[in-house]
Protein backbone atom coordinates (compact mmCIF):
# COMPACT_ATOMS: atom_id res chain seq x y z
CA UNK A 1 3.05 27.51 -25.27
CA UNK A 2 5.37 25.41 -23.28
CA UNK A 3 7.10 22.70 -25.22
CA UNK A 4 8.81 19.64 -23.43
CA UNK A 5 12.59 20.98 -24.32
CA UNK A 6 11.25 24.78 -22.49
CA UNK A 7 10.12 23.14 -19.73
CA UNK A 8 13.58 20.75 -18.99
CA UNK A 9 15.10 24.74 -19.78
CA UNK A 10 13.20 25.95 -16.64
CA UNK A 11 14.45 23.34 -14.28
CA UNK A 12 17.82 24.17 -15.26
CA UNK A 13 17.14 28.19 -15.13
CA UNK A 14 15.42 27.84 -11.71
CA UNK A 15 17.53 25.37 -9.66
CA UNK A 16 21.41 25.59 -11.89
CA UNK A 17 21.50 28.96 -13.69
CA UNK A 18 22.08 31.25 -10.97
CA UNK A 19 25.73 30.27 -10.22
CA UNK A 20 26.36 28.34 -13.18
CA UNK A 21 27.05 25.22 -11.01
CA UNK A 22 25.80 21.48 -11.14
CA UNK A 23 22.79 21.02 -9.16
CA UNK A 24 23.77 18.31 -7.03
CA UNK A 25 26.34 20.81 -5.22
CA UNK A 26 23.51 23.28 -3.98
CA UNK A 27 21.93 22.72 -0.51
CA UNK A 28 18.61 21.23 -0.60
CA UNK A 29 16.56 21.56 2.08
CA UNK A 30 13.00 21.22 3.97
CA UNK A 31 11.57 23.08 6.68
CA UNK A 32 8.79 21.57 8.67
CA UNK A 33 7.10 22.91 11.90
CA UNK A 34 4.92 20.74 14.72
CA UNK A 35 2.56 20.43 15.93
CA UNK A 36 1.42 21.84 12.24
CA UNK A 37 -1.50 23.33 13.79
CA UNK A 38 -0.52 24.40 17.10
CA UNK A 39 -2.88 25.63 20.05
CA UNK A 40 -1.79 28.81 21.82
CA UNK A 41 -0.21 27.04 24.51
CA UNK A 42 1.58 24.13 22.54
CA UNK A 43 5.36 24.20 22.35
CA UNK A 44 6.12 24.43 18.49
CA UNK A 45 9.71 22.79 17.08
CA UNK A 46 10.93 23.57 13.97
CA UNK A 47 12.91 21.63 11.76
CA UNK A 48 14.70 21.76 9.15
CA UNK A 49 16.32 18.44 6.95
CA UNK A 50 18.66 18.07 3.87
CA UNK A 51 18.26 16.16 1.51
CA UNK A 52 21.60 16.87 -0.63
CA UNK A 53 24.42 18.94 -0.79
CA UNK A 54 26.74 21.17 1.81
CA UNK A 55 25.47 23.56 4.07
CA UNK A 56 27.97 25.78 5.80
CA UNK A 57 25.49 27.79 8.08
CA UNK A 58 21.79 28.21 9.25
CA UNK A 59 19.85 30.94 10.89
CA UNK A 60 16.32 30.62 12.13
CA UNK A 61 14.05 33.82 12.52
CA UNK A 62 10.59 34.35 13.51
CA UNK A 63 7.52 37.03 13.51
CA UNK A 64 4.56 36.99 15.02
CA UNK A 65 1.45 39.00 14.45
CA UNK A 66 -1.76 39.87 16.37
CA UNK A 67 -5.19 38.25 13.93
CA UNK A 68 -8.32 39.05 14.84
CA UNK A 69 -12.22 37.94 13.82
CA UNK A 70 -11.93 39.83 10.15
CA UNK A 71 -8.58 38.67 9.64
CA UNK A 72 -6.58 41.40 9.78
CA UNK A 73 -3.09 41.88 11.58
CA UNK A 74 -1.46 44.17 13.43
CA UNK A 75 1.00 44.23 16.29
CA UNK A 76 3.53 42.73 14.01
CA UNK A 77 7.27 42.00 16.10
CA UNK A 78 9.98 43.10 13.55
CA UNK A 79 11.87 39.80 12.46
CA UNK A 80 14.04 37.91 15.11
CA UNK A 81 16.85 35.81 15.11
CA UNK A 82 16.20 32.90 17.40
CA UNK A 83 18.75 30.21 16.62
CA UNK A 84 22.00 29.80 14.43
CA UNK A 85 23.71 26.83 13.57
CA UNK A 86 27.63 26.66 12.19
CA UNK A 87 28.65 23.91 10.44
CA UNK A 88 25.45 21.79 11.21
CA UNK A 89 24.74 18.44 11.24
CA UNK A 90 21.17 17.20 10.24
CA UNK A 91 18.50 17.34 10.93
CA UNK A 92 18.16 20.77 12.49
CA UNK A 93 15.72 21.72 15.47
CA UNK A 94 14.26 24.13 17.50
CA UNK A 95 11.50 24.51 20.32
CA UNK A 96 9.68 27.04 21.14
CA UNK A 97 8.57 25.86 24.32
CA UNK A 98 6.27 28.50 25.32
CA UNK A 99 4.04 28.73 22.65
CA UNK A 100 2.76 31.52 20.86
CA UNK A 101 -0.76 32.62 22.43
CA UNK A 102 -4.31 32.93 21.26
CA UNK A 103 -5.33 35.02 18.07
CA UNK A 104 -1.53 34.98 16.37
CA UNK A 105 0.10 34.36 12.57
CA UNK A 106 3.44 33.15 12.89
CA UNK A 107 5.92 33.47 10.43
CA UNK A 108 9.39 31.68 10.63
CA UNK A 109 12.46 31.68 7.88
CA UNK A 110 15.00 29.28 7.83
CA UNK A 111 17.91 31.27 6.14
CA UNK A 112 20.31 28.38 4.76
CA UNK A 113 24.16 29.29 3.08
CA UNK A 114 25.94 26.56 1.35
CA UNK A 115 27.87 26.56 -1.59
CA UNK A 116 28.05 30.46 -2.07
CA UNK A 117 24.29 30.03 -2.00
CA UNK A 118 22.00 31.66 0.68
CA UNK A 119 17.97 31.10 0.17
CA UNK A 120 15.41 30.77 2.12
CA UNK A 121 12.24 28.58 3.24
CA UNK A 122 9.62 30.95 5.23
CA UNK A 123 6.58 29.44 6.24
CA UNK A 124 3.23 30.99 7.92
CA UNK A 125 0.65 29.38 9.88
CA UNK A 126 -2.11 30.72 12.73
CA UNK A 127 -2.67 29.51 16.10
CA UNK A 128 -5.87 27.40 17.29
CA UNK A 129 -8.25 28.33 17.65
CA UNK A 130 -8.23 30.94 14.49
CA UNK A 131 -10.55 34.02 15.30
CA UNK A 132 -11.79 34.07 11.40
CA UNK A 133 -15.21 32.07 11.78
CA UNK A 134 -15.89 29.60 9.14
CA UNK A 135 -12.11 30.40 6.89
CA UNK A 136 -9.42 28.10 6.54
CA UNK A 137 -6.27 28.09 8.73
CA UNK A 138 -3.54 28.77 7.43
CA UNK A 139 -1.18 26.19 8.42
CA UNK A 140 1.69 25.76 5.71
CA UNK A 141 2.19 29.09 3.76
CA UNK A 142 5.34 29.68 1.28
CA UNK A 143 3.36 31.98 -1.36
CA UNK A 144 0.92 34.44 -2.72
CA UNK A 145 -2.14 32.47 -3.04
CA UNK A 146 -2.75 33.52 -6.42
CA UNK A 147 0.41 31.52 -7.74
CA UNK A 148 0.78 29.05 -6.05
CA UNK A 149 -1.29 25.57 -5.18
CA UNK A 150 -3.43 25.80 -2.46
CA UNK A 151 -4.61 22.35 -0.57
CA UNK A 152 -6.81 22.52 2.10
CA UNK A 153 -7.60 19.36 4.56
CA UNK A 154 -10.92 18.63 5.97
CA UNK A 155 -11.88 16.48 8.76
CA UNK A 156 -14.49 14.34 7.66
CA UNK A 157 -17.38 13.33 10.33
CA UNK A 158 -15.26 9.78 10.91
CA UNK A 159 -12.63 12.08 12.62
CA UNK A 160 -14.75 13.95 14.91
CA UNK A 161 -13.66 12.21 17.88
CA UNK A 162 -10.26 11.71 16.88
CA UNK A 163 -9.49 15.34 16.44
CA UNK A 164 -5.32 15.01 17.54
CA UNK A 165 -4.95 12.40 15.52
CA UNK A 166 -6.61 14.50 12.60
CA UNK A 167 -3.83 17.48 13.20
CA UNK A 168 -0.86 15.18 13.13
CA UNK A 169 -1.86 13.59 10.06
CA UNK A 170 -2.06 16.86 8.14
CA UNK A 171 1.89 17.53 9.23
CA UNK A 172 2.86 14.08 8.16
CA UNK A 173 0.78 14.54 4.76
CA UNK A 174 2.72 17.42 4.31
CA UNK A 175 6.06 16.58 5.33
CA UNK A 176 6.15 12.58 4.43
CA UNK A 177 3.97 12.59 0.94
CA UNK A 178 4.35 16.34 -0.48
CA UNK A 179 8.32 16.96 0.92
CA UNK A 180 9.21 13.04 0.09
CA UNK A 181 8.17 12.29 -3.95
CA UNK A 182 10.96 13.03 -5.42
CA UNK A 183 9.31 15.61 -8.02
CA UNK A 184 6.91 17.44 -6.18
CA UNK A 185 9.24 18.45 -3.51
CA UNK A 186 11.20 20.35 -5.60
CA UNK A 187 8.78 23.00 -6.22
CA UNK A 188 8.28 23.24 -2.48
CA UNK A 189 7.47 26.86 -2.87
CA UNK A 190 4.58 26.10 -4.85
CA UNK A 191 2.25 24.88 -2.84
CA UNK A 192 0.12 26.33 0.41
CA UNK A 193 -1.48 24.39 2.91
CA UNK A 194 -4.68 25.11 5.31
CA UNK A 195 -6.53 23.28 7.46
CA UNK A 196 -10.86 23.70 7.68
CA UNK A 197 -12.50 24.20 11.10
CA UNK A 198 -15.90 22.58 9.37
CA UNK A 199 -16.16 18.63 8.69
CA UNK A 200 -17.10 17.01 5.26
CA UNK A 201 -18.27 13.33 4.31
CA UNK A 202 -16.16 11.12 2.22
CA UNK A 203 -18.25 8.74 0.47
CA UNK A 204 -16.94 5.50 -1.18
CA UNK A 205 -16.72 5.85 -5.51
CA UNK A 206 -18.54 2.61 -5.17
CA UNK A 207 -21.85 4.14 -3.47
CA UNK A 208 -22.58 6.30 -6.72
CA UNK A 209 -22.80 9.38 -4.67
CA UNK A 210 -20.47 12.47 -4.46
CA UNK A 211 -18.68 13.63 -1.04
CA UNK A 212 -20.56 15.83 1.42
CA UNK A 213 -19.33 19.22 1.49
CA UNK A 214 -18.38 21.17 4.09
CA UNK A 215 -21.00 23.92 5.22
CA UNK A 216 -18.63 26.83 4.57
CA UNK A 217 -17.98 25.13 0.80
CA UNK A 218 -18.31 28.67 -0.40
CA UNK A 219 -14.95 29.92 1.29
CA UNK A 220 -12.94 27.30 -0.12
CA UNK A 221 -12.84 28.66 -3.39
CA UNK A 222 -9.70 29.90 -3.24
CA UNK A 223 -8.23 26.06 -3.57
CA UNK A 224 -7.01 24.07 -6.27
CA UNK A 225 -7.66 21.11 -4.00
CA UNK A 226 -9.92 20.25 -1.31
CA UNK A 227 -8.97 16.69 0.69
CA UNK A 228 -11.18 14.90 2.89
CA UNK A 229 -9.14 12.99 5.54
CA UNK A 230 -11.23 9.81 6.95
CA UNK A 231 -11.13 6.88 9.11
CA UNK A 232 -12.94 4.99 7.23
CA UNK A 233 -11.63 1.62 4.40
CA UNK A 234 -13.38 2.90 1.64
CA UNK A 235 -13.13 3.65 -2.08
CA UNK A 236 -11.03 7.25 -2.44
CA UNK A 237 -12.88 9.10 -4.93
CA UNK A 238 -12.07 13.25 -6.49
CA UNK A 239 -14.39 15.14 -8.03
CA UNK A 240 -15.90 18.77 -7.88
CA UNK A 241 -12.62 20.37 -6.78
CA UNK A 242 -12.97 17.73 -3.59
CA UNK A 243 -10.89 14.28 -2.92
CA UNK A 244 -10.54 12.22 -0.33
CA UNK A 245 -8.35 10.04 1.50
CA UNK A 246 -7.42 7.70 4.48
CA UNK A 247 -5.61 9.76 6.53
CA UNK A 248 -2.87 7.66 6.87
CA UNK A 249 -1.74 6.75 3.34
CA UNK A 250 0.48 8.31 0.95
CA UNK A 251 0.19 7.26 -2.70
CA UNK A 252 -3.68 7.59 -2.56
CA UNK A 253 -2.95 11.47 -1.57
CA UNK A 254 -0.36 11.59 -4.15
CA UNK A 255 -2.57 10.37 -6.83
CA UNK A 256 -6.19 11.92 -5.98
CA UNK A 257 -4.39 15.23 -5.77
CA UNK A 258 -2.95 14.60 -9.27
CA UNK A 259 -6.76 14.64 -10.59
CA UNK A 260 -7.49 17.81 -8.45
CA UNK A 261 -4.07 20.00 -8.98
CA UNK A 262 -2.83 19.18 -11.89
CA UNK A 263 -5.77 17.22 -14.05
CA UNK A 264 -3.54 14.07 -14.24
CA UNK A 265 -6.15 11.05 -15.60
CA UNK A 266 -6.14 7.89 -14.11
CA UNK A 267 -3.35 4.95 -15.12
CA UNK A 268 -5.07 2.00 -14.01
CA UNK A 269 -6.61 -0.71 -16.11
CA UNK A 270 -10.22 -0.90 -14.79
CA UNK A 271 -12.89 0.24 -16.76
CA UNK A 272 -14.26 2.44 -14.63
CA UNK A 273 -11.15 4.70 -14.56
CA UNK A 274 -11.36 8.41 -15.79
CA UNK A 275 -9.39 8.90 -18.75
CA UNK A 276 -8.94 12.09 -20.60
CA UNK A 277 -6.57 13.41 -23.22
CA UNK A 278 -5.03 16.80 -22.34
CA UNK A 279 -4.63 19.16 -24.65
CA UNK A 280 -1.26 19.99 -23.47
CA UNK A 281 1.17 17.48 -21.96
CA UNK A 282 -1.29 15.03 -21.31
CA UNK A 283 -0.46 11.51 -19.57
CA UNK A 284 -3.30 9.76 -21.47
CA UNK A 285 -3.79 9.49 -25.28
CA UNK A 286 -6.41 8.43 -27.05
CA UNK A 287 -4.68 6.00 -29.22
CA UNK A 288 -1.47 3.82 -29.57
CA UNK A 289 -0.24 5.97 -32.48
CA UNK A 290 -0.34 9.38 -30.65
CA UNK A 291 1.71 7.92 -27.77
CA UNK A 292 4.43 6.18 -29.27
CA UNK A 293 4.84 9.57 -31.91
CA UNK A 294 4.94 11.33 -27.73
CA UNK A 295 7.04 8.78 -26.02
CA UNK A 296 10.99 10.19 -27.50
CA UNK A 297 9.71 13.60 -25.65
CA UNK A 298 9.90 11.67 -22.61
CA UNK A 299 12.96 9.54 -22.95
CA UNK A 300 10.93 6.26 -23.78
CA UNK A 301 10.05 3.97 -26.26
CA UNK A 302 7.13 2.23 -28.27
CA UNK A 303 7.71 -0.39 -26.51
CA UNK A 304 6.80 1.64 -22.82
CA UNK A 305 3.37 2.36 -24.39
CA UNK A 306 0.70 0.23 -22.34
CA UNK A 307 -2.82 -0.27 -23.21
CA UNK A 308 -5.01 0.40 -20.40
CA UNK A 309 -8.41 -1.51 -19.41
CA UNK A 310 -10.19 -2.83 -22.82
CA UNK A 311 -10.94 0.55 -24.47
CA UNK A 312 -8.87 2.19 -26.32
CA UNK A 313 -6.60 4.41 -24.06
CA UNK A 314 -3.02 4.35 -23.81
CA UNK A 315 -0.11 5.23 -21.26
CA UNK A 316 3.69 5.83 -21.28
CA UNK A 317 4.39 5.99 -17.52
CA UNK A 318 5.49 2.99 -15.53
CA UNK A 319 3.56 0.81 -13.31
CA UNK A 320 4.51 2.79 -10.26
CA UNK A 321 3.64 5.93 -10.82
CA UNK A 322 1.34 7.48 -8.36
CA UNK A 323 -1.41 7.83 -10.83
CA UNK A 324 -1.38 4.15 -11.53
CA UNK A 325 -0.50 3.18 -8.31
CA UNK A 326 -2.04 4.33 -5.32
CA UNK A 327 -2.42 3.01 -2.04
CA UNK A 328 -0.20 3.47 1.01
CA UNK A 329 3.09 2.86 -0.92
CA UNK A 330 4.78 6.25 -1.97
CA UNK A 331 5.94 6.20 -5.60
CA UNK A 332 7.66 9.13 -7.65
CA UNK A 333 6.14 10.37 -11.15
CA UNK A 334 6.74 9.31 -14.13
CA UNK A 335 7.99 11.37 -17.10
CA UNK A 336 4.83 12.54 -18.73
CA UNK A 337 3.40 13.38 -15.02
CA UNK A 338 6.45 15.37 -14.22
CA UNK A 339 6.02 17.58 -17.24
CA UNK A 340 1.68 17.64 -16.24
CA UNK A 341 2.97 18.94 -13.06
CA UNK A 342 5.71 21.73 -13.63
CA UNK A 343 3.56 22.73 -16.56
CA UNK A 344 0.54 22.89 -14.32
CA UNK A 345 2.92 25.30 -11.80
CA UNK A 346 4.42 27.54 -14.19
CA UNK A 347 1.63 28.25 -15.26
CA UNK A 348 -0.40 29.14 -12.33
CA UNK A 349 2.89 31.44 -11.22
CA UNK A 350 2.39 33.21 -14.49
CA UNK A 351 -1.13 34.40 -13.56
């Protein structure tokens, strides 16, 4: 069992431990490749931004495998070094102006040194079209699926015709709302991201009726979270492992994937909310009592406890956080969503 004092230990193990030095001095960085999904003749540039601290040198290397219709590689180059960078200013960026061809998995590492530090970021994703009928594409892949969060976006029937536009939101989902909040992009090994070849329907929370899933429902198992991007003004709604979202906004993504990765409730005061109490770091309780006894753990108060809607359930986070919030403006968590989340991740890499 994970108690809030273990968990502030893990941050500390995981991103200060290793060289005993103060966080702010390590390099942190993001690596980002576009077009995200990329057809075999598209030039692809990679990039890579900081966010903090001194970086003294950067390599970039690539792979590329042969995929074919069951999914399985072969032809695999040996690792290359394509580009190195001394003393670099930010941000960072390559093209490959080629392309990569029909049928491939590409996998790129951006090997980054700063502050007696080197680590990596080394992403995966396929080449349109993907030879694996009915699977999702891999477009964004840092981990072993079993430990990590996978997302996977689906086109609903409002994008049909707007198919580009569809692509390019997926890589600025990923790197303006997952790589921006201030908490979740820390764990940006944590989370895999794929792309479905078959549409859905997003249906507004105010027409009573659940989304329409996606024909090949059955291979999306494998994900924690399953997004609907739409065209459409309507209602954003999660439930049954599926969410949705306009495919332009930020805080709505940030908050319907809290329900679907990491069982966050909903903040907001309306009565038709869905509030829950988790067993385990939740950011709901069930009554005033419970959450001021909770709210030292998470640097408040009594006084930050907030009644929400008229029945009788209760929050510590601010009004901005994400699952309060919502809507195009990108907040960061809150305390008691923070610990939801890295509890949430620890304990899917501990499977």
């Amino acid at each position: 069992m994970y108690s809030y004092q273990s968990l502030k230990r893990s941050i500390f193990i995981a991103f200060c431990f290793p060289l005993a030095m103060a966080c702010k001095e390590n390099p942190e960085t993001f690596a980002i490749h576009s077009p995200i999904s990329p057809s075999d003749t598209d030039p692809v540039t990679f990039t890579l931004r900081r966010i903090g601290g001194s970086v003294s040198e950067v390599k970039l290397f690539e792979s590329v495998s042969d995929v074919n219709s069951a999914g399985e590689l072969s032809g695999t180059t040996a690792e290359t070094e394509i580009q190195t960078w001394n003393s670099p200013s930010f941000p960072l960026t390559f093209t490959k102006t080629s392309g990569y061809g029909s049928n491939k998995l590409v996998t790129y590492r951006f090997q980054v040194k700063g502050n007696n530090k080197t680590y990596n970021h080394t992403v995966t994703f396929a080449t349109r079209p993907y030879p694996v009928t009915n699977q999702a594409i891999p477009v964004y892949v840092v981990g072993n699926q079993d430990k990590v969060m996978n997302l996977v976006f689906i086109p609903d029937t409002s994008m049909n015709s707007r198919m580009d536009l569809f692509f390019s939101s997926v890589g600025s989902q990923i790197d303006s709302t997952f790589h921006q909040e201030d908490w979740v992009r820390r764990f940006r090994g944590s989370y895999n991201f794929f792309i479905n070849p078959v549409t859905a329907i997003a249906r507004d929370f105010n027409s009573g009726l659940p989304h329409g899933l996606p024909s090949n429902s059955s291979n999306l198992s494998f994900a924690q979270g399953r997004v609907i991007l739409h065209f459409h003004d309507i209602r954003d709604q999660a439930g049954g492992g599926y969410f949705s979202a306009e495919y332009y906004v930020r805080g709505t993504m940030l908050h319907e994937s809290g329900h679907s990765l990491y069982r966050l409730a909903d903040e907001y005061d309306s009565n038709d909310a869905s509030h829950w109490e988790e067993s385990v770091f939740p950011n709901n309780w069930d009554n005033r009592s419970d959450a001021e006894a909770a709210a030292p753990s998470y640097s408040k108060t009594a006084a930050d406890v907030q009644k929400m809607g008229t029945r009788d359930w209760y929050r510590i986070c601010n009004n901005l956080c994400p699952m309060r919030s919502s809507g195009r403006p990108l907040n960061n968590h809150d305390e008691p969503c923070k610990m939801r989340i890295l509890y949430t991740l620890l304990q899917r890499a501990s499977n």
